[in-house]
Protein backbone atom coordinates (compact mmCIF):
# COMPACT_ATOMS: atom_id res chain seq x y z
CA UNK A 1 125.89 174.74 79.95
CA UNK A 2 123.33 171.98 78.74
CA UNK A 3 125.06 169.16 77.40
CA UNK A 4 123.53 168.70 74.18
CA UNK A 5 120.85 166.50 72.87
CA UNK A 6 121.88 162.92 71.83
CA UNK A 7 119.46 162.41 69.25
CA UNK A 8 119.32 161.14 65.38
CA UNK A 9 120.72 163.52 62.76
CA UNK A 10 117.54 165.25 61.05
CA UNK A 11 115.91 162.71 59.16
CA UNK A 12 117.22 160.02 60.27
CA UNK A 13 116.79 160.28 63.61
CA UNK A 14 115.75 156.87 65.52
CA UNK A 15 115.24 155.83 62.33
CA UNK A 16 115.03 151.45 62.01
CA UNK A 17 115.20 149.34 59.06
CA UNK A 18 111.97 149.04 57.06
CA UNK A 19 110.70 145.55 57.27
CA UNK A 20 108.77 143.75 54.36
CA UNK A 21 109.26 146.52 51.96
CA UNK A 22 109.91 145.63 47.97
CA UNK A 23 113.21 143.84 47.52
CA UNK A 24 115.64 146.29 46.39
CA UNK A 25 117.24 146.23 42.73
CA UNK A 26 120.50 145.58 44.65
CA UNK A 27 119.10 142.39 45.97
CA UNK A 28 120.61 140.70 42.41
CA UNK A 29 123.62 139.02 42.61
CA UNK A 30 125.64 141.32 41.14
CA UNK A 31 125.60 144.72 42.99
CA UNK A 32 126.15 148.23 41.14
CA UNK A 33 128.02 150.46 43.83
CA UNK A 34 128.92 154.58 43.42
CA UNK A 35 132.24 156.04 43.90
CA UNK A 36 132.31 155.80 47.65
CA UNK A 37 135.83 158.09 48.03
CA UNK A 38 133.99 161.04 45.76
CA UNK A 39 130.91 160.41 48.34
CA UNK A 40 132.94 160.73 51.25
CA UNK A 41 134.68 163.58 49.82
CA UNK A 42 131.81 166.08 48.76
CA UNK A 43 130.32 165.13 52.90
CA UNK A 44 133.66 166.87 53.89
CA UNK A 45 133.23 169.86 52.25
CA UNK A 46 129.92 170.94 54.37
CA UNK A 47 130.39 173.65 56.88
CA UNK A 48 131.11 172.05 60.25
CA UNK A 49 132.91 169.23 59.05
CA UNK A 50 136.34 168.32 60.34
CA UNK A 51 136.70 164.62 59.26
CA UNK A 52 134.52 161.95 57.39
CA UNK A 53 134.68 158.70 56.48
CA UNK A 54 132.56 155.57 55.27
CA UNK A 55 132.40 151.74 54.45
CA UNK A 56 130.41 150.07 52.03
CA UNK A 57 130.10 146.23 52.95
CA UNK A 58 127.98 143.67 50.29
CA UNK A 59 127.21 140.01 51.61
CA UNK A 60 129.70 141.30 54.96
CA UNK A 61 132.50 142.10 52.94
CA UNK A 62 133.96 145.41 52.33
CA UNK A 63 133.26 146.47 48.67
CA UNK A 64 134.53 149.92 48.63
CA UNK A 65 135.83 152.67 50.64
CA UNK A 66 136.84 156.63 52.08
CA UNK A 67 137.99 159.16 53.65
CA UNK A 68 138.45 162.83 53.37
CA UNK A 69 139.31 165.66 55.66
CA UNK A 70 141.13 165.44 58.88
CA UNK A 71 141.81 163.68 61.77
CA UNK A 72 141.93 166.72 64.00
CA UNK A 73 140.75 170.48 63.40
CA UNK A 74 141.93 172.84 60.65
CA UNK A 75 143.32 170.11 58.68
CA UNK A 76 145.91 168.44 61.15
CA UNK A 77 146.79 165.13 62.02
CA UNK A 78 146.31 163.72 58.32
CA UNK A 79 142.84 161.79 56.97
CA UNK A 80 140.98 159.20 59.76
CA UNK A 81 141.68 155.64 58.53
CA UNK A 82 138.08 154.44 57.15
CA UNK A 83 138.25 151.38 59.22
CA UNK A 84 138.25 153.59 62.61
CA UNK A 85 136.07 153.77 65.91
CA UNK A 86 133.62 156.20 66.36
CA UNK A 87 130.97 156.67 68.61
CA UNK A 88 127.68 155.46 67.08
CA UNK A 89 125.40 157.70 69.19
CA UNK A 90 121.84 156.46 69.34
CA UNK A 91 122.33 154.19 66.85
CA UNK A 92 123.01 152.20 70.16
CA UNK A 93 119.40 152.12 71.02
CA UNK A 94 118.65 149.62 68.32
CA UNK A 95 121.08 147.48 69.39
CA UNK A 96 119.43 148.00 73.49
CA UNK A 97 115.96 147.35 71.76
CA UNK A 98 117.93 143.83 70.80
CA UNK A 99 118.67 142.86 74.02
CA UNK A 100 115.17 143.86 75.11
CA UNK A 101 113.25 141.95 72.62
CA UNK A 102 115.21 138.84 73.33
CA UNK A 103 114.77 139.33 76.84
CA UNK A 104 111.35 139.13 76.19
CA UNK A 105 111.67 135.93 73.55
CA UNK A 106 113.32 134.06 76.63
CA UNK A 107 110.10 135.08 78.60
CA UNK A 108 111.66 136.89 81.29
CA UNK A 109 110.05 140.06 80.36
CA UNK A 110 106.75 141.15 78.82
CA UNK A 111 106.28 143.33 76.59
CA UNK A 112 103.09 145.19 78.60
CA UNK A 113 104.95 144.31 81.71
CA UNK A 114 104.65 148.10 83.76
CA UNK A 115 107.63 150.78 84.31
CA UNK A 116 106.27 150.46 88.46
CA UNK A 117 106.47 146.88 88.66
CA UNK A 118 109.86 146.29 86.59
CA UNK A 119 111.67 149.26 89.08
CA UNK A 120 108.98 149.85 91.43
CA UNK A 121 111.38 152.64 93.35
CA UNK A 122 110.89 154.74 90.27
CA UNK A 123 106.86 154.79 90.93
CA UNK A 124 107.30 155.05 94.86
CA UNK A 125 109.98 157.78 94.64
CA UNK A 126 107.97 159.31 91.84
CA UNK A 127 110.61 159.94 89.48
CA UNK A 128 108.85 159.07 86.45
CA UNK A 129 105.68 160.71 86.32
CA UNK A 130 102.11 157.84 85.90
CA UNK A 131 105.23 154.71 85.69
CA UNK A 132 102.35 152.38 86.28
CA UNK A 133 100.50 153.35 82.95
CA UNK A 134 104.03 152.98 81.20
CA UNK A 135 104.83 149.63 79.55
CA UNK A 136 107.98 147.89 78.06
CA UNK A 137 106.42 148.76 74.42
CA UNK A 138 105.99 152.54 75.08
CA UNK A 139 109.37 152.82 76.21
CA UNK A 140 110.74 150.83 72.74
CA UNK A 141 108.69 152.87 70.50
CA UNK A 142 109.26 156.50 72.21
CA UNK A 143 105.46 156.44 73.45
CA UNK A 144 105.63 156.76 77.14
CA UNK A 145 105.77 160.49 77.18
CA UNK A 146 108.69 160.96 79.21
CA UNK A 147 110.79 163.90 78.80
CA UNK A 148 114.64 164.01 77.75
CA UNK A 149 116.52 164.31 80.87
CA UNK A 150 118.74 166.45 78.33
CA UNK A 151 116.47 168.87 78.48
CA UNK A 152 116.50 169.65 81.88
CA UNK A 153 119.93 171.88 81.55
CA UNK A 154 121.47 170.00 84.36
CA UNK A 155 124.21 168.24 82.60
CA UNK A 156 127.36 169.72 80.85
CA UNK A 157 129.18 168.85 77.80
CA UNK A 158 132.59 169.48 79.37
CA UNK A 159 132.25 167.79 82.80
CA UNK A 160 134.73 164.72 82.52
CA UNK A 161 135.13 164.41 86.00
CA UNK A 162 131.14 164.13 87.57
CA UNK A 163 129.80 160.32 87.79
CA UNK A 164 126.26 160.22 86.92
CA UNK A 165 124.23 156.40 87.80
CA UNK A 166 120.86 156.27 85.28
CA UNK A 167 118.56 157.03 88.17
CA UNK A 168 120.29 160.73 88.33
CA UNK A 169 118.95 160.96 85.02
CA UNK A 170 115.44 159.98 84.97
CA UNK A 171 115.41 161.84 88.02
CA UNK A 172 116.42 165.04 86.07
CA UNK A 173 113.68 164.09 83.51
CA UNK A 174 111.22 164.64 85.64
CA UNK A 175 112.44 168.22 85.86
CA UNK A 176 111.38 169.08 82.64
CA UNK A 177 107.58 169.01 81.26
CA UNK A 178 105.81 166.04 80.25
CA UNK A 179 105.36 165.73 76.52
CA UNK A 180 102.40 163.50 76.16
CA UNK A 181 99.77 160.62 77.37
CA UNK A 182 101.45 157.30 77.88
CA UNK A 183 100.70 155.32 74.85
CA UNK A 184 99.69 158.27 72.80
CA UNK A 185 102.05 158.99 70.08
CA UNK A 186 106.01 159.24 69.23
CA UNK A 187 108.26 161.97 70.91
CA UNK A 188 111.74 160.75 71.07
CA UNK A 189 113.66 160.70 74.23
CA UNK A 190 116.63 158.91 75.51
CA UNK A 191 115.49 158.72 79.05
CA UNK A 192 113.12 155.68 77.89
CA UNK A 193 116.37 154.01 76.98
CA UNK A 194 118.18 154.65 80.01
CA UNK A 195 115.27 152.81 81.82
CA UNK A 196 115.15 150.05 79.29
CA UNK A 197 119.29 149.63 80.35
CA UNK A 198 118.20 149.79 84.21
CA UNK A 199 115.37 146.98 83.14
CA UNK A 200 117.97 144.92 81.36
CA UNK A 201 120.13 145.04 84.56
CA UNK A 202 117.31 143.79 86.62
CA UNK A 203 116.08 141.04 85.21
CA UNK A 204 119.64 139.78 84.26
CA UNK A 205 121.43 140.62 87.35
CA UNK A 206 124.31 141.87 84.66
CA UNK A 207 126.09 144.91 83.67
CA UNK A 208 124.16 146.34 80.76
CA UNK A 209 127.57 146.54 78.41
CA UNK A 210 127.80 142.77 79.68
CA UNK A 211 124.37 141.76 78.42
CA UNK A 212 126.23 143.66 75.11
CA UNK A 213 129.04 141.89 74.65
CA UNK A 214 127.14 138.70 75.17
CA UNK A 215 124.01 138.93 73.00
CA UNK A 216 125.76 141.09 69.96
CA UNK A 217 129.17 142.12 70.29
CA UNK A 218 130.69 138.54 70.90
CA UNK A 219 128.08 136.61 68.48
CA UNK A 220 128.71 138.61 65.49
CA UNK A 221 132.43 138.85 65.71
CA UNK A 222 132.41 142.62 66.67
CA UNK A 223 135.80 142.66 68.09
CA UNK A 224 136.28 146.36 67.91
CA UNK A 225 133.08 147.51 69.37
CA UNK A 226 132.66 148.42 73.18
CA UNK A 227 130.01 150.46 75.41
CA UNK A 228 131.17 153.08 76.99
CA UNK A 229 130.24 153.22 80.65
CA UNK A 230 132.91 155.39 82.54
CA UNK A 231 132.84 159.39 83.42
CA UNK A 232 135.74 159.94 81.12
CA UNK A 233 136.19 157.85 77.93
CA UNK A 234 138.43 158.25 75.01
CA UNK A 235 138.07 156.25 71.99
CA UNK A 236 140.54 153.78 71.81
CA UNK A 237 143.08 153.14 68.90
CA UNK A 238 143.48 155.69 65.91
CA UNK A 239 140.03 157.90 65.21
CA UNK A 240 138.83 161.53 64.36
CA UNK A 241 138.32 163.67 66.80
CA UNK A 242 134.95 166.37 67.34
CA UNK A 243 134.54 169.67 68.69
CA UNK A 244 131.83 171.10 70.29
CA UNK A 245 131.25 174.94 70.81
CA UNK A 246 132.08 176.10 74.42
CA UNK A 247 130.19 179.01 75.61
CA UNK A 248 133.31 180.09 77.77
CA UNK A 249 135.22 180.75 75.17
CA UNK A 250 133.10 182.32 72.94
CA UNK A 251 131.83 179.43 71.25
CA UNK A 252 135.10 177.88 69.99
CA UNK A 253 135.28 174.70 69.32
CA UNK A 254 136.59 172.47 71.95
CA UNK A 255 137.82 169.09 71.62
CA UNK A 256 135.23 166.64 72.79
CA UNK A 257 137.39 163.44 72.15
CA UNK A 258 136.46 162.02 75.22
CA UNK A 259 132.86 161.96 77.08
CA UNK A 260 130.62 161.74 79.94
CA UNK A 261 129.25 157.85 79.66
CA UNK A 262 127.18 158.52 82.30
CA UNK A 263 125.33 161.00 80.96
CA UNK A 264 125.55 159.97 77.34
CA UNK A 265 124.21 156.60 77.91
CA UNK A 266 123.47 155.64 74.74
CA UNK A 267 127.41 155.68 73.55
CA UNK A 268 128.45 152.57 71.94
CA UNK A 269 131.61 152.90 70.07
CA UNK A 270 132.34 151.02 67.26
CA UNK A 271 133.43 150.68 63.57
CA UNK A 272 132.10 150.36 59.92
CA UNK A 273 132.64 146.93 60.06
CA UNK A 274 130.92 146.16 62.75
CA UNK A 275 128.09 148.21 62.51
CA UNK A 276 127.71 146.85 59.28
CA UNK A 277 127.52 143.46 60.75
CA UNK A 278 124.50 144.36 63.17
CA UNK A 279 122.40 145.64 61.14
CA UNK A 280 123.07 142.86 58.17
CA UNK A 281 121.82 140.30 60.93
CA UNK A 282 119.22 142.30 62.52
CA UNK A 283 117.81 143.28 59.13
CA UNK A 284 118.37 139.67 57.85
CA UNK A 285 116.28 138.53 61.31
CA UNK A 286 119.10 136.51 62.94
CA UNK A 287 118.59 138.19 65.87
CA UNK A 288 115.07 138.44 66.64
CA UNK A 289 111.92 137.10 65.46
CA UNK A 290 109.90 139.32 62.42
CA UNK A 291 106.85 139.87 64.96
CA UNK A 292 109.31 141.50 67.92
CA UNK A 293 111.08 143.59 64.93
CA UNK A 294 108.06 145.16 64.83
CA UNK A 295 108.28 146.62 67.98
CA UNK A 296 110.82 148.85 67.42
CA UNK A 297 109.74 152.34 66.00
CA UNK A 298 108.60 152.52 62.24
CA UNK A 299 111.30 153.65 60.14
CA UNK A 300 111.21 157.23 58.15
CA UNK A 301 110.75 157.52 54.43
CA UNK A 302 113.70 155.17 52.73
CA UNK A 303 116.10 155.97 50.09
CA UNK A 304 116.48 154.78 46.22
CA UNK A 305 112.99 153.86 45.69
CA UNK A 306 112.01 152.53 49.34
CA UNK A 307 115.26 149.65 49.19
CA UNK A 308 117.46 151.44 51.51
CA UNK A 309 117.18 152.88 55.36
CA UNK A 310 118.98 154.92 57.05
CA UNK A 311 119.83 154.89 61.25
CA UNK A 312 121.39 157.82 62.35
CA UNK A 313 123.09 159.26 65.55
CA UNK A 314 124.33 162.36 66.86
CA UNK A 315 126.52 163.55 69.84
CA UNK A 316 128.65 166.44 70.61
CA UNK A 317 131.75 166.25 67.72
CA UNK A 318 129.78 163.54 65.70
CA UNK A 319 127.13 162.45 63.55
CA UNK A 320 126.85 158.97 62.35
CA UNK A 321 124.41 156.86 60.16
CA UNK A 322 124.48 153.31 59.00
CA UNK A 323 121.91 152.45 55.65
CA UNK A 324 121.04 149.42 54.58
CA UNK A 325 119.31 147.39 51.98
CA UNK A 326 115.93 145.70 52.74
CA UNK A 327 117.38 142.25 52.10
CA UNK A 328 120.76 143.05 55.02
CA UNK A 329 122.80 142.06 51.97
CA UNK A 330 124.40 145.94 51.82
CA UNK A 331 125.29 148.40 54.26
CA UNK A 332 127.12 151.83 53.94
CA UNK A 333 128.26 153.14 57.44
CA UNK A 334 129.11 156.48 57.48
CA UNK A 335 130.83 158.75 60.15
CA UNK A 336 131.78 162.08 60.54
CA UNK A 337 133.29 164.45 63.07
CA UNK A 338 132.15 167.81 63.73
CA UNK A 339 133.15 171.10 64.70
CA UNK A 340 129.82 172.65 65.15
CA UNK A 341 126.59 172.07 67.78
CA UNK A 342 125.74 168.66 66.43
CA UNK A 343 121.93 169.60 66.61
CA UNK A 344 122.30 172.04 63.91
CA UNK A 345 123.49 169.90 60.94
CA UNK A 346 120.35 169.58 59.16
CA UNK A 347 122.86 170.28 55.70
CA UNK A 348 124.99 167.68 56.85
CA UNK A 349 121.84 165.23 57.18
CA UNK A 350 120.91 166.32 53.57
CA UNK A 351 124.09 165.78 52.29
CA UNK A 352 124.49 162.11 53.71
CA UNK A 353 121.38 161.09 52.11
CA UNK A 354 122.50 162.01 49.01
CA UNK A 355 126.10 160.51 49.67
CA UNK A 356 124.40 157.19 50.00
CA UNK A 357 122.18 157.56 46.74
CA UNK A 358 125.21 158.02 44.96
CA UNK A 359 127.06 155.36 46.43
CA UNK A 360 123.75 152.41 46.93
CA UNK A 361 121.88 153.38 43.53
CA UNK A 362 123.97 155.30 41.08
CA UNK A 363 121.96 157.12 39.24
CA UNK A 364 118.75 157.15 40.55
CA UNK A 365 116.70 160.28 42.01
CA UNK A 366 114.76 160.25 45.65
């Protein structure tokens, strides 16, 4: 079986935090908030769901928060504590775009520097298809044209055991039909960040979840965030668990508590809190300068009047989105474990958006 698609939950997906849009009404000192347990409830009750909870934080400090269903399938194991890990899916990619961009701040790496010349054994093995028309932008912005090495059916959701290095991946890519010109348009796929994660180990000589810890983990005091790098990880310390369907068994849902990280490459794990804290200091441009924000991909339409954005991320057994305020000031992290294909959740996507109008601007339509 294919393992399934990491990708952003419908609407969300790969979505970034709007830059320069109006300041929000939230951006006044005193900040109006929904009933974030009520929020977190109603999310539980959509088909598919096993667990859910969320975090509001204002100015980096928690200003409300839930939980509702269950830590493990058909209501066992009580509620998941709001302040627990989860995997953050591709939300990860914005924080491997980060370590790019300041990459290329230091001047180490350009951002029209060429796929063939970064890892010139992908162009002489040919494993990426035209690598020296590829740049370091087209990658970022899901431009290059390079397929999703998901795609290619080669990798399965249940193998815990099978060690994977990038390079198997892209390789497996190039399996599957190319999807457009380099340069010419978005089409999402993960295989551009598993290259950007081979670039960042070249030029630094490092361990990607090194380069990680050192650039955003460690500076911004996320102490309970970690990548996950090994064939068989299980989230540590108390958290919900997710299911995915298994073919074998007639499509009943099997615990997918643990994963392949090396295959889902783009599998940070970490919490409200600290997911929270990213995106309050990428948003409030701590991190990198306004000109190499822009590099990362435009963000979809916004919530409550254009003041809030939403970045999402899916995996087998979870779906996960952080919004935020245009100003960094707020953030509502949400999480929430599945028991369904995590592909197919398009009601859960619409049902999160309107958790976090209810809980960011009370009152206020789309």
């Amino acid at each position: 079986m294919r393992l399934a698609r990491t990708a952003g939950a419908a609407g969300l997906a790969c979505a970034v935090l709007a830059m320069g849009i109006p300041a929000p009404a939230m951006a006044a000192d005193r900040v109006t908030l929904g009933d974030v347990q009520r929020a977190i409830a109603n999310l539980a009750k959509i088909e598919g769901v096993v667990g859910a909870i969320g975090e509001v934080y204002v100015d980096g400090k928690r200003a409300g928060h839930g939980s509702a269903g269950s830590r493990l399938l058909g209501g066992q194991g009580g509620r998941i504590p709001s302040g627990s890990r989860y995997r953050i899916a591709s939300q990860t990619k914005i924080m491997e775009a980060t370590v790019i961009l300041q990459l290329v701040s230091e001047g180490r790496l350009g951002l029209d520097d060429r796929l063939s010349d970064l890892l010139p054994e992908v162009a002489k093995h040919d494993w990426v298809d035209r690598s020296s028309e590829i740049t370091v932008r087209m990658l970022l912005r899901h431009s290059s044209g390079i397929p999703q090495y998901t795609d290619s059916g080669l990798f399965d959701t249940f193998d815990f055991t099978t060690s994977y290095a990038p390079v198997d991946l892209v390789k497996a890519s190039r399996t599957v039909p190319r999807e457009g010109e380099p340069g010419q348009g978005y089409r999402y796929s993960t295989t551009n960040y598993v290259l950007l994660g081979m670039i960042i180990e070249r030029v630094t000589g490092n361990d990607r979840a090194e380069e990680f810890e050192r650039r955003i983990f460690a500076p911004l005091g996320m102490d309970r965030s970690y990548l996950v790098t090994r064939v068989s990880d299980l989230i540590r310390g108390p958290h919900g668990h997710g299911y995915f369907p298994d073919p074998a068994s007639g499509g009943r849902p099997r615990d997918v508590d643990r994963l392949n990280g090396t295959v889902s490459t783009e599998a940070a794990i970490s919490t409200a809190r600290d997911v929270s804290a990213f995106f309050r200091a990428f948003t409030q441009g701590k991190l990198l300068s306004p000109e190499l924000q822009r590099q990362v991909p435009k963000p979809f339409p916004t919530l409550c009047g254009g003041t809030v954005a939403g970045v999402g991320g899916s995996a087998p057994g979870i779906n996960s989105v952080t919004f935020t305020s245009a100003d960094g000031r707020v953030q509502f992290a949400v999480a929430t474990t599945l028991s369904i294909d995590n592909m197919q959740t398009r009601p859960l996507s619409e049902a999160t958006e309107k958790a976090a109008e209810s809980v960011l601007c009370p009152g206020k339509s789309k």
